[in-house]
C-alpha atoms as a PDB file:
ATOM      1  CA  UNK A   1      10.814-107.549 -30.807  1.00  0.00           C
ATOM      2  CA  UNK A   2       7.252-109.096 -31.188  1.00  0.00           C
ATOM      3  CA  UNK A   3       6.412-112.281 -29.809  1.00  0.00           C
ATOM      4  CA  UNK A   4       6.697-114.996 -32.203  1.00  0.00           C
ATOM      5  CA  UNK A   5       3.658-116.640 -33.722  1.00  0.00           C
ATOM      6  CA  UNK A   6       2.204-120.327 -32.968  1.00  0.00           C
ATOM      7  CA  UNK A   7       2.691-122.948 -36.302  1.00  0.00           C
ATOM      8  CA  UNK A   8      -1.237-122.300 -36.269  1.00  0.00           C
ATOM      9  CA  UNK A   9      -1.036-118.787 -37.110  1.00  0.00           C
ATOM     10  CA  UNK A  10       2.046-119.352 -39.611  1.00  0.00           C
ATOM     11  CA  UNK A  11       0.174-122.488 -40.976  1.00  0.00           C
ATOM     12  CA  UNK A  12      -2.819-120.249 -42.004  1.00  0.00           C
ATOM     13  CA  UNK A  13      -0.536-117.285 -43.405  1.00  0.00           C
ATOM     14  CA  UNK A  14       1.115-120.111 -45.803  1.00  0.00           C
ATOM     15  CA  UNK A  15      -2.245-121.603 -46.991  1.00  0.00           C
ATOM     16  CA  UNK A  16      -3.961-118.417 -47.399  1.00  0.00           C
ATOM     17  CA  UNK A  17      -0.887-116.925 -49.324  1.00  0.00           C
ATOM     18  CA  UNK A  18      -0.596-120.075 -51.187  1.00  0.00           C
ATOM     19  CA  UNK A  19      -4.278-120.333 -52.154  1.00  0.00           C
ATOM     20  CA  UNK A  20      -4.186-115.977 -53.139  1.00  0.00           C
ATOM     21  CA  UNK A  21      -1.542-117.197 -55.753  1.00  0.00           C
ATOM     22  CA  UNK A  22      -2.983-120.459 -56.790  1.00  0.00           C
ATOM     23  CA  UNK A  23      -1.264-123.421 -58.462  1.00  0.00           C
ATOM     24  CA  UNK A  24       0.634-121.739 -61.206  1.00  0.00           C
ATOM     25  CA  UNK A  25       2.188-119.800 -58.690  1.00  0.00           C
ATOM     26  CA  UNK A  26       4.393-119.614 -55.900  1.00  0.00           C
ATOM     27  CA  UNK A  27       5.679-117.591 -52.957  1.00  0.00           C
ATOM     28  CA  UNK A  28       8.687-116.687 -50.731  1.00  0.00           C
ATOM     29  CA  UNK A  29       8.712-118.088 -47.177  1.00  0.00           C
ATOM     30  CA  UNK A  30      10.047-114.507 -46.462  1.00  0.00           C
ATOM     31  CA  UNK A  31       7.096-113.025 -47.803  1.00  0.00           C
ATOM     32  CA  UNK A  32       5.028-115.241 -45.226  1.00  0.00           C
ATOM     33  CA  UNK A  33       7.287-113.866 -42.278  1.00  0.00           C
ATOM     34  CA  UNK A  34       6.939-110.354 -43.442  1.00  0.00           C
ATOM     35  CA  UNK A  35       3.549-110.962 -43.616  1.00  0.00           C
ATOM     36  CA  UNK A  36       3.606-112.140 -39.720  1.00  0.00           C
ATOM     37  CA  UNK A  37       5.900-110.043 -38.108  1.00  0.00           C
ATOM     38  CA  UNK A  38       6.920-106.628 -40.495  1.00  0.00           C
ATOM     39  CA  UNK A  39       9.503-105.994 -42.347  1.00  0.00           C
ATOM     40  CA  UNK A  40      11.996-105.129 -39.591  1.00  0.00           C
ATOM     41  CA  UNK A  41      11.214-108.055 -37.728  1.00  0.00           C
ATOM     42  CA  UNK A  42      10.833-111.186 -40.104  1.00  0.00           C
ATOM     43  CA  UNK A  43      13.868-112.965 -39.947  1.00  0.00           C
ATOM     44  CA  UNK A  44      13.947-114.974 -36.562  1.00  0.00           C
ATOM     45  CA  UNK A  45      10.673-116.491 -37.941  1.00  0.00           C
ATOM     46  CA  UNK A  46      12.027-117.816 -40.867  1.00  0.00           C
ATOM     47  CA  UNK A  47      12.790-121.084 -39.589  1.00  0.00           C
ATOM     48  CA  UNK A  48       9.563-121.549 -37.756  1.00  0.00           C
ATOM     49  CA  UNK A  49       7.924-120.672 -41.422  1.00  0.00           C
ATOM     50  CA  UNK A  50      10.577-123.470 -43.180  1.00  0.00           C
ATOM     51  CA  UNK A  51       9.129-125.860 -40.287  1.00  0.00           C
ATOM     52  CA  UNK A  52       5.323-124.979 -40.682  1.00  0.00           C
ATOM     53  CA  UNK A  53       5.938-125.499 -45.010  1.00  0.00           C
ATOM     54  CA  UNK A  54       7.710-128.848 -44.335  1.00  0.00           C
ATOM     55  CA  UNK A  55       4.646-129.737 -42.360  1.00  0.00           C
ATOM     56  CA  UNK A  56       2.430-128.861 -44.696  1.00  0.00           C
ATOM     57  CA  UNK A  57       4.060-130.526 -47.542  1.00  0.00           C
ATOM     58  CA  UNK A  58       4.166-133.599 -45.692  1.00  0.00           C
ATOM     59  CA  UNK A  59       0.063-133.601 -45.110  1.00  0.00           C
ATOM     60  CA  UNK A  60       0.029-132.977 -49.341  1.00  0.00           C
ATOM     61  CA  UNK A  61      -1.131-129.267 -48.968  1.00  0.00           C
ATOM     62  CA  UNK A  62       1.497-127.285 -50.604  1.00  0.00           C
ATOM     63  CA  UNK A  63       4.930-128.529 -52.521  1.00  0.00           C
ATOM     64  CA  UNK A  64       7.851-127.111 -51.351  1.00  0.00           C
ATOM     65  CA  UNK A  65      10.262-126.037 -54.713  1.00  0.00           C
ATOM     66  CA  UNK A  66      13.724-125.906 -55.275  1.00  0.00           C
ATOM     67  CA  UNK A  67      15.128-124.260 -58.542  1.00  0.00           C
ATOM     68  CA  UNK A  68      11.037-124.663 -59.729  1.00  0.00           C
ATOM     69  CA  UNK A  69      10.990-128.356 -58.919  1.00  0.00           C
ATOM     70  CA  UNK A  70       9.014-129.952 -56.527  1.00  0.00           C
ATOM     71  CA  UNK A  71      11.061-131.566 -53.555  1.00  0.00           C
ATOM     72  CA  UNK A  72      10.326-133.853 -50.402  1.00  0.00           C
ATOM     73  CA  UNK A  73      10.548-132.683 -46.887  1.00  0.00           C
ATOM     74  CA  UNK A  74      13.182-134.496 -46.317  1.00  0.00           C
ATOM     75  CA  UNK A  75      15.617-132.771 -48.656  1.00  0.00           C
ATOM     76  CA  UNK A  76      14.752-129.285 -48.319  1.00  0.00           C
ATOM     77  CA  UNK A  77      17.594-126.881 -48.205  1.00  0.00           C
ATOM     78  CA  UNK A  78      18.485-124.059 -49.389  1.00  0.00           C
ATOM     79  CA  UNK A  79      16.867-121.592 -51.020  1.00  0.00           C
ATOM     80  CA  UNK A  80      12.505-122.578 -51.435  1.00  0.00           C
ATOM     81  CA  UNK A  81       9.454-121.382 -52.592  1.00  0.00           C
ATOM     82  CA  UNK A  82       6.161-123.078 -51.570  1.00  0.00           C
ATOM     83  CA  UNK A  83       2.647-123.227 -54.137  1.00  0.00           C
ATOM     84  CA  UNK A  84      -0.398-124.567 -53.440  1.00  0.00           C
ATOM     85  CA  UNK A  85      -0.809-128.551 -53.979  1.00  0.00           C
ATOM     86  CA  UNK A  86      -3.446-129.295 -56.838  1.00  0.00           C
ATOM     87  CA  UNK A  87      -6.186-130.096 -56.020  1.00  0.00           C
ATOM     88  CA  UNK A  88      -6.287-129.038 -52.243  1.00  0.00           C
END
């Protein structure tokens, strides 16, 4: 097993994937730790990816969606997607 990425290096992944798609659209946190770590190896960093998203959505860069709806950090659960804030 690779060694897991710093919440720098996730942090990055999310913005740049975030700002590829744009505001209309959104991604997958999987596709962020598939991105990192391969697709054999993604899972264990899907928390660490939830954490780094939550973070980010609480400094306004990205909105964290639940059944297409924007949600606060504080009541994400579940299944997400994450798109890039307007305006950021």
């Amino acid at each position: 097993m690779s060694p897991t990425p710093d919440q720098a290096v996730i942090t990055a992944e999310i913005l740049r994937q975030t700002a590829e798609r744009g505001t209309e659209k959104s991604i997958c946190p999987s596709e962020v730790a598939r991105a990192l770590a391969g697709d054999e190896e993604w899972r264990p960093l899907m928390g660490p990816v939830r954490q780094a998203a939550i973070a980010l959505s609480r400094e306004g860069e990205v909105e964290i969606l639940r059944k297409g709806k924007p949600v606060p950090p504080e009541e994400v659960r579940g299944v997400i997607r994450l798109r890039r804030r307007s305006g950021t």
